[in-house]
Protein backbone atom coordinates (compact mmCIF):
# COMPACT_ATOMS: atom_id res chain seq x y z
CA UNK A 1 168.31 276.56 51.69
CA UNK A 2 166.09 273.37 51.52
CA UNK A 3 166.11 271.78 47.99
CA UNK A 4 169.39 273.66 46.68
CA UNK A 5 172.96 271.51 46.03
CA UNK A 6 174.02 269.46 49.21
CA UNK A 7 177.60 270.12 50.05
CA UNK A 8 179.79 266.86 49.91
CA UNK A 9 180.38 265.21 52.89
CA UNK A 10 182.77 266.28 55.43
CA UNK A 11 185.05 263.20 54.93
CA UNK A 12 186.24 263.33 51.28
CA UNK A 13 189.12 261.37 51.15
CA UNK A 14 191.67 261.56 48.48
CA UNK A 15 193.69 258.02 47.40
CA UNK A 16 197.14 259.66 49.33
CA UNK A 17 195.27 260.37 52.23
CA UNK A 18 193.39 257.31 52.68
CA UNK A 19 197.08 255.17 51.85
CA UNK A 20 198.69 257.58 54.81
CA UNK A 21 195.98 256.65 56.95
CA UNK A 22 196.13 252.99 56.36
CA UNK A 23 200.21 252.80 56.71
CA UNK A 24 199.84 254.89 60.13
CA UNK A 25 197.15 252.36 61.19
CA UNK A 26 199.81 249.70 60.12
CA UNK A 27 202.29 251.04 62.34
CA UNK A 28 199.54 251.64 64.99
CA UNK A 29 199.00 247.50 65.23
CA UNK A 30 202.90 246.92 65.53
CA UNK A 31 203.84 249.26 68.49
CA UNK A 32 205.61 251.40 66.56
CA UNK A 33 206.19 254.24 69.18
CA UNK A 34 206.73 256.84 66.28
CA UNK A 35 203.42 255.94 64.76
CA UNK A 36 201.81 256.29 68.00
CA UNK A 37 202.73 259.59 68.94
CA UNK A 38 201.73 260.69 65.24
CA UNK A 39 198.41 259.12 65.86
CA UNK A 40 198.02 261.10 68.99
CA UNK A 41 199.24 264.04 67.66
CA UNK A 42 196.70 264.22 65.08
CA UNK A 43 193.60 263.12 67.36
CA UNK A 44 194.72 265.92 70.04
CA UNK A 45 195.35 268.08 67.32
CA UNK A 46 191.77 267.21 65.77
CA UNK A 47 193.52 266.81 62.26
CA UNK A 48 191.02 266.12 59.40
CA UNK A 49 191.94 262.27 58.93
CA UNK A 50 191.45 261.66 62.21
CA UNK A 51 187.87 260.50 62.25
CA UNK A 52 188.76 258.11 59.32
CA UNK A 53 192.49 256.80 61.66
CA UNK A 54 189.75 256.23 64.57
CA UNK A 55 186.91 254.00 62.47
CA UNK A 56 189.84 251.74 60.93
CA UNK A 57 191.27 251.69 64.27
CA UNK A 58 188.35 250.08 65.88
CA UNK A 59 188.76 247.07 64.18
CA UNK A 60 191.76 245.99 65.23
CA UNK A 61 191.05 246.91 68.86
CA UNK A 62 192.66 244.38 71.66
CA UNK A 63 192.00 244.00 74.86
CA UNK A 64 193.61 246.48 77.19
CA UNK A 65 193.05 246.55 80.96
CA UNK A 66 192.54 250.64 81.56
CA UNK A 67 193.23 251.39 84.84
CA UNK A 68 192.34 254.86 85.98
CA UNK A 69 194.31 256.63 88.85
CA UNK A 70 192.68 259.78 90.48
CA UNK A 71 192.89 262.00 93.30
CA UNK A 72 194.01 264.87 95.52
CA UNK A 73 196.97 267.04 94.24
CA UNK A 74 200.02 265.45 96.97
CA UNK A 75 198.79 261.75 97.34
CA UNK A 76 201.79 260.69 95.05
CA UNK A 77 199.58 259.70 92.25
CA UNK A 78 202.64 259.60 89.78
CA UNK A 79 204.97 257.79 92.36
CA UNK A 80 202.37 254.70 92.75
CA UNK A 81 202.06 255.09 88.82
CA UNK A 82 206.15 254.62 88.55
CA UNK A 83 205.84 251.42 90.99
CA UNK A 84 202.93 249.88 88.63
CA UNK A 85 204.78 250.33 85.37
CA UNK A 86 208.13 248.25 86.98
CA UNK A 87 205.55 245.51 88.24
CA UNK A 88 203.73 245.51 84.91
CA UNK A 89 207.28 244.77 83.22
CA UNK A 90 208.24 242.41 85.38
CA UNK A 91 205.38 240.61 84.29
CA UNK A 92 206.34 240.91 81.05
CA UNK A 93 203.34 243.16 80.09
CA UNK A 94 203.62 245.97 77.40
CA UNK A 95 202.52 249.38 79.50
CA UNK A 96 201.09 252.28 77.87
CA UNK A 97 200.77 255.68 80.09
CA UNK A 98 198.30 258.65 79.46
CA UNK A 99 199.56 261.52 81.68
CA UNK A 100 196.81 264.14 81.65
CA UNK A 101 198.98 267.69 82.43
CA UNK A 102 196.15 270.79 83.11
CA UNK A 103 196.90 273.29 80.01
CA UNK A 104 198.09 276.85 80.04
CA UNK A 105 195.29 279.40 79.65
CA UNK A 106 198.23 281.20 77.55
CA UNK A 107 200.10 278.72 75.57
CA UNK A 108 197.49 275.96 75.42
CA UNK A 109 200.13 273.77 76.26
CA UNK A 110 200.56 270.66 78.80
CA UNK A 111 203.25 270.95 81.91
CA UNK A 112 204.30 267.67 81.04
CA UNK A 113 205.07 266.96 84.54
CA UNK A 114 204.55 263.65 84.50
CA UNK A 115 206.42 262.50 81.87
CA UNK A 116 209.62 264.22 83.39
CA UNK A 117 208.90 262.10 86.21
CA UNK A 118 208.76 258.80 84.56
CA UNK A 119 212.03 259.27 82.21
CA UNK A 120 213.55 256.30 83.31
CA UNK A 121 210.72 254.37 81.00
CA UNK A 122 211.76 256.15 77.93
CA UNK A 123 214.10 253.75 76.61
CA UNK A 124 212.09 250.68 77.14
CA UNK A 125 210.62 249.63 74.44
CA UNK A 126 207.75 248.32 76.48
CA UNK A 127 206.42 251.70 77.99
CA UNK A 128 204.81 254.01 75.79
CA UNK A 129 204.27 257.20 77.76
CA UNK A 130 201.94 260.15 76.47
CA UNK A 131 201.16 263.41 78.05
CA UNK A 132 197.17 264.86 76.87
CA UNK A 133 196.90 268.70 77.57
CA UNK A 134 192.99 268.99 80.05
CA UNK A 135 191.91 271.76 76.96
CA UNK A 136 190.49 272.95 79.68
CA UNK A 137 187.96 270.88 80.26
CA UNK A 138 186.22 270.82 83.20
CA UNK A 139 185.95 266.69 83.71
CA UNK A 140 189.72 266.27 83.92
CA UNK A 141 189.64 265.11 80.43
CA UNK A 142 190.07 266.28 76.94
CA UNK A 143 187.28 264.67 74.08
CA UNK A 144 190.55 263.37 72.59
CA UNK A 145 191.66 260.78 75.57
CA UNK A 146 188.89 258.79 74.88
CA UNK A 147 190.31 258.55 71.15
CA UNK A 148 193.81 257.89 72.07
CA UNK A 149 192.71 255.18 74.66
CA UNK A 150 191.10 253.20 71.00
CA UNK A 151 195.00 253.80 69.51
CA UNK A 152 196.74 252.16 72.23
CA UNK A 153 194.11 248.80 72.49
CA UNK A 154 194.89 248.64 68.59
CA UNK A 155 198.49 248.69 69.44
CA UNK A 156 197.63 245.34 71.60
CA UNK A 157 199.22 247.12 75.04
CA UNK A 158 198.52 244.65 78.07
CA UNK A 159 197.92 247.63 80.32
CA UNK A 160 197.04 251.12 80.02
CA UNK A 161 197.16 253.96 82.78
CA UNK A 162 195.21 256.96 82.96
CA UNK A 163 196.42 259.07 85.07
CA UNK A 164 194.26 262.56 85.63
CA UNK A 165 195.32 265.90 87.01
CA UNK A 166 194.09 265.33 90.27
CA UNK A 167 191.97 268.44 90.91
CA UNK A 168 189.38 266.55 93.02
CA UNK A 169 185.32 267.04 92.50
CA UNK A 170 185.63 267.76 88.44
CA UNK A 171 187.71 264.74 88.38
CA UNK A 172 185.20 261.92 87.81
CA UNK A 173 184.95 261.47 83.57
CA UNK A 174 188.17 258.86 84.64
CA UNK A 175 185.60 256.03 85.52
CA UNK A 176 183.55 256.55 81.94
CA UNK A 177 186.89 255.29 80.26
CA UNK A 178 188.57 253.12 83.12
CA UNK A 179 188.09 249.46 83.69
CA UNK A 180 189.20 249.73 87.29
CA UNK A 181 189.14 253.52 89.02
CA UNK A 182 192.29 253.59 91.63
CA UNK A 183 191.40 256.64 94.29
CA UNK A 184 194.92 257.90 95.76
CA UNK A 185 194.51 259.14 99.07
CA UNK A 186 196.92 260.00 101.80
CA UNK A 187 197.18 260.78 105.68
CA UNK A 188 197.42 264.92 106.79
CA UNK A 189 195.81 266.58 103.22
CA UNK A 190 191.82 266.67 104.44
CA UNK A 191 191.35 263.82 102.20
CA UNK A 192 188.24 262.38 104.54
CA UNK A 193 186.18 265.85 103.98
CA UNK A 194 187.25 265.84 100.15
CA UNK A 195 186.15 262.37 99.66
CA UNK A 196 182.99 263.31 100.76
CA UNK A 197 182.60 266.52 99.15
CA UNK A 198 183.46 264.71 95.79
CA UNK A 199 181.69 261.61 96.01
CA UNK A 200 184.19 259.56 95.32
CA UNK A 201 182.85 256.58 97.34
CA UNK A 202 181.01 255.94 94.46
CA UNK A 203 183.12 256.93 91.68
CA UNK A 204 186.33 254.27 93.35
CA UNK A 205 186.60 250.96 92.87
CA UNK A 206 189.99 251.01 94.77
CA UNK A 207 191.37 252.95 97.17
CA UNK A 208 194.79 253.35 97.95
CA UNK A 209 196.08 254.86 101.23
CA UNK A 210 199.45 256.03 99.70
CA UNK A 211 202.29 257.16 102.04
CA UNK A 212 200.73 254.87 104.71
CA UNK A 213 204.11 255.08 106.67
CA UNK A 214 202.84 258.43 107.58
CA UNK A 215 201.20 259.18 111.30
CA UNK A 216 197.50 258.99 110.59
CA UNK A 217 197.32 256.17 107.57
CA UNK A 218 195.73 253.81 109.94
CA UNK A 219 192.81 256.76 110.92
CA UNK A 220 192.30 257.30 107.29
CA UNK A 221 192.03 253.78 106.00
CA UNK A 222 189.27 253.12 109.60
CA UNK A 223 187.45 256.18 107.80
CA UNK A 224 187.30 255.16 104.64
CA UNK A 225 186.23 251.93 105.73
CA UNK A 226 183.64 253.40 108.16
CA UNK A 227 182.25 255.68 104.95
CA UNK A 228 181.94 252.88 102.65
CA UNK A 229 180.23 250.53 105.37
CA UNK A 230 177.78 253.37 105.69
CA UNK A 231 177.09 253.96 101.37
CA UNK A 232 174.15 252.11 101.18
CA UNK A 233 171.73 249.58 102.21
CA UNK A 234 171.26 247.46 99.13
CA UNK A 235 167.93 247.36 97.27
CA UNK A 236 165.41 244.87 99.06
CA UNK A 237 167.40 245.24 102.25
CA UNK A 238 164.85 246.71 105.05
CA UNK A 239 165.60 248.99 107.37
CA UNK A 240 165.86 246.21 109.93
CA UNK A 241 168.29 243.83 108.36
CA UNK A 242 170.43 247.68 107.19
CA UNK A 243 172.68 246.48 110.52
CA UNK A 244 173.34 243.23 109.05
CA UNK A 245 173.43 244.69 105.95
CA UNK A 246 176.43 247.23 106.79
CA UNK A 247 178.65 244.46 108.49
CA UNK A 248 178.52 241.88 105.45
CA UNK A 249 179.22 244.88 103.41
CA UNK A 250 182.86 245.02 105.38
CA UNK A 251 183.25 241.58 104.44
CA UNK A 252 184.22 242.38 101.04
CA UNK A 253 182.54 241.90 97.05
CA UNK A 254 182.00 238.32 98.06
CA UNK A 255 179.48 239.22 100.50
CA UNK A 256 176.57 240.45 98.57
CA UNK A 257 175.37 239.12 95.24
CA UNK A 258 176.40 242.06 92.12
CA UNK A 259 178.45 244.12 94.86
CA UNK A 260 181.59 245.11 94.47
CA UNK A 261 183.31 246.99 97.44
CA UNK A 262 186.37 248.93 96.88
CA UNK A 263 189.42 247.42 98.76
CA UNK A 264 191.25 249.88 101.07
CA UNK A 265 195.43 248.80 100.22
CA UNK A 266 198.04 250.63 102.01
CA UNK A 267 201.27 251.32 100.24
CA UNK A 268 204.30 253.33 100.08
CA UNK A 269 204.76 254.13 96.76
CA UNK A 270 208.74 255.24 96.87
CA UNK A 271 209.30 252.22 98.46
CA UNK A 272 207.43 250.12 96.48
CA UNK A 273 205.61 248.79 99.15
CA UNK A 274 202.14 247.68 98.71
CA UNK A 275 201.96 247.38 95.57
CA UNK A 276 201.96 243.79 94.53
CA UNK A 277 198.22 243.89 96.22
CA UNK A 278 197.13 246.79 94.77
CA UNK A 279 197.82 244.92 91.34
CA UNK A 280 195.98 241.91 93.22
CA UNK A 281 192.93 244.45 94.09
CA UNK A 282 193.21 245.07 90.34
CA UNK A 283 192.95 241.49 88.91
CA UNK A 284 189.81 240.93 91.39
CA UNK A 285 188.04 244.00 90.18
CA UNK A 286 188.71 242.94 86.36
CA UNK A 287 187.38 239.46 87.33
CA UNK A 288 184.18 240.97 88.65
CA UNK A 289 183.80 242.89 85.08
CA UNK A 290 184.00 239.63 83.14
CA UNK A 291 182.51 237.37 85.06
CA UNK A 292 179.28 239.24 86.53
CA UNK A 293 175.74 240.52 85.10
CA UNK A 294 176.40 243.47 87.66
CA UNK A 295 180.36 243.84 85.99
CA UNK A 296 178.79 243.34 82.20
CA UNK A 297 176.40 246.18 83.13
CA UNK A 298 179.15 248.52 84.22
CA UNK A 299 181.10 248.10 80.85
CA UNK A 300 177.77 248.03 78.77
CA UNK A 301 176.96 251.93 80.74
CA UNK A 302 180.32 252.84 79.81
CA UNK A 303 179.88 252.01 76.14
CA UNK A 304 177.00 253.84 75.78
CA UNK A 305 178.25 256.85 77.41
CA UNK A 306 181.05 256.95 74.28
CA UNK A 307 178.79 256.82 72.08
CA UNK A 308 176.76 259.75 73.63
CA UNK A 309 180.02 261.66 73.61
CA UNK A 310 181.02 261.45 70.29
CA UNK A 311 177.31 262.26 69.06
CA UNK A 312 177.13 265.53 70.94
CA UNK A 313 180.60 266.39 69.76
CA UNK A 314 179.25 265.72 66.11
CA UNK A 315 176.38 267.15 66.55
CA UNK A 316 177.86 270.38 67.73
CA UNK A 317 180.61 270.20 65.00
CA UNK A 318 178.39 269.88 62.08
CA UNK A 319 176.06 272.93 63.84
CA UNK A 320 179.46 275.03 64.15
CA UNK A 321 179.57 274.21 60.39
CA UNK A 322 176.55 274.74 58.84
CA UNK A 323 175.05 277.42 61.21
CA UNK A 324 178.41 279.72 61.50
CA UNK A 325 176.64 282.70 60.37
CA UNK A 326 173.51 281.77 61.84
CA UNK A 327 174.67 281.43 65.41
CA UNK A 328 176.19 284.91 65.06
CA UNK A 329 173.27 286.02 63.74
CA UNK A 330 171.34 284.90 67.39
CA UNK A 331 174.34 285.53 69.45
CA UNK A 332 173.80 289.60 68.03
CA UNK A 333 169.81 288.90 69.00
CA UNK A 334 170.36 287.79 72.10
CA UNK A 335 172.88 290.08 73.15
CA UNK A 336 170.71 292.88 72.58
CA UNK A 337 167.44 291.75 73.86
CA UNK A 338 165.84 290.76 70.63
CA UNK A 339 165.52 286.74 71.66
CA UNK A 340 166.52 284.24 74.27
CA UNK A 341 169.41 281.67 74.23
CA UNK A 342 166.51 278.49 74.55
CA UNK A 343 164.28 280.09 71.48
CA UNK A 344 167.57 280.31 69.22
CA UNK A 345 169.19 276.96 70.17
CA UNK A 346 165.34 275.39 69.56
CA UNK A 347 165.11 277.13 66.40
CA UNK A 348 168.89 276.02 65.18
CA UNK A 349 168.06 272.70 66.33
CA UNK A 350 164.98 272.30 64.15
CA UNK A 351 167.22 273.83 61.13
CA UNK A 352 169.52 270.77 61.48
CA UNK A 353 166.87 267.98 61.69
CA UNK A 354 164.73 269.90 58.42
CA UNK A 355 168.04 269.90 56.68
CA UNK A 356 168.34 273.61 56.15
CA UNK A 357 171.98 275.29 55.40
């Protein structure tokens, strides 16, 4: 009730917890892969010192390039991902992998696909490769990935790659945490009626025809290119210029002031061919981030949208908390007719923001 004892706050920290926290973090910032996987571990896991690993975390965060590789189940997503880890290393560049595996609606565990598929990484010390279970969420991505993505910039990786399930239209939470979004696409799997059905013309900012040694690459890079000539007309652009509009569009980011246009790159991913210019798409897109108003924007948007995240998660934590009882309480009323579901979440609301228990 209002005006009786206030509980203590969530995060009490004893001395040994905030010293394990603080050695972890210590490992974190040197790479060490064991202190990694702990560190993931307990953010999947949603262990109590998370929060308090996370906020120490975040100041020692680097500068990670994120790259974010979507699309349809068959395009060889993880193939093109193997190729970009072995050109990342040649480079010289530490690589850090997020595999996100769909979970078991029985176990609540990940396939782990992915990582059986990349092995051959496992004993260099340069490739740290994680699998995150979906949790069934319906984005493609667990409230934790954002999390783990903060672990591996503290642990100064050059490159991190996010690769999602690949289920298509519930797919598109990848460009809230990506720098670059790579859309894998290949000939024969319907991907021209899927792109449109999910949108993703504006949720790329590369394509990749994969298995372009196929019969029908060339028709579904001319589509793609046909679909993104057609996106928009930009703001300010009348109806009468739209022609001229549409062919300096095809011209490429150059062509229009704050534009970026996704590059189409063909590639054969168990061949490894194609690839060194899908890493060059990859450099021009990061350029455009750093060095435009339009590319600040984009990263200023994505920001935000974190922080929105972890607020509603919050918010409905501490609710779950302090209103356990309560919510039963209306989930009883409105199960048998006594009150509606927007009356009881108003009313549980205002409870929270008067500071009632």
């Amino acid at each position: 009730m209002r005006g009786g004892p206030r509980r203590p706050p969530r995060l009490f920290w004893p001395e040994k917890s905030l010293a394990e926290v603080s050695e972890l973090v210590d490992g974190i910032r040197t790479g060490d892969a064991r202190a990694l996987a702990r560190a993931c571990r307990l953010i999947d896991e949603r262990d109590r010192r998370a929060p308090e690993l996370l906020k120490q975390v975040f100041g020692h965060e680097g500068h990670a390039y994120v790259i974010g590789v979507t699309g349809t189940p068959g395009s060889g997503k993880s193939t093109l991902v193997d190729g970009l880890i072995r050109l990342y290393r040649q480079e010289d560049k530490r690589v850090a992998v997020l595999a996100i595996d769909p979970t078991s609606p029985y176990s609540g565990g990940a396939i782990l696909g992915d990582r059986i598929r990349m092995q051959q990484h496992f004993t260099d010390e340069g490739v740290f490769i994680r699998s995150i279970a979906t949790r069934g969420h319906l984005g493609g991505l667990s409230r934790s990935t954002g999390d783990v993505l903060h672990v591996l910039h503290a642990a100064a990786f050059d490159v991190v790659i996010l690769e999602t399930v690949g289920v298509g239209q519930d797919e598109l939470e990848v460009t809230q945490l990506a720098d670059t979004t790579l859309v894998v696409m290949a000939p024969g799997l319907g991907d021209d009626i899927q792109a449109i059905k999910a949108g993703i013309l504006e949720v790329a900012d590369v394509f990749a025809v994969n298995k372009a040694d196929r019969v029908g690459a060339d028709a579904t890079a001319q589509d793609l290119q046909q679909m993104l000539s057609l996106r928009r007309v930009p703001t300010g652009v009348s109806k009468m210029q739209g022609h001229t509009a549409v062919s300096t569009l095809r011209k490429g980011p150059e062509a229009l002031a704050g534009e970026w246009v996704p590059p189409i790159v063909k590639t054969v991913a168990n061949r490894r061919e194609g690839l060194e210019d899908l890493v060059g798409a990859f450099a021009k897109h990061r350029e455009f981030l750093t060095t435009t108003d339009a590319g600040r924007a984009i990263g200023e948007r994505r920001r935000m949208a974190e922080l929105r995240a972890i607020l509603v998660q919050a918010l409905i934590d501490e609710v779950d908390t302090r209103f356990a009882a309560r919510i039963n309480e209306k989930l009883r009323d409105i199960v048998e007719g006594r009150a509606d579901p927007y009356s009881s979440a108003e009313a549980l609301v205002r409870s929270l923001i008067d500071g009632d228990s």
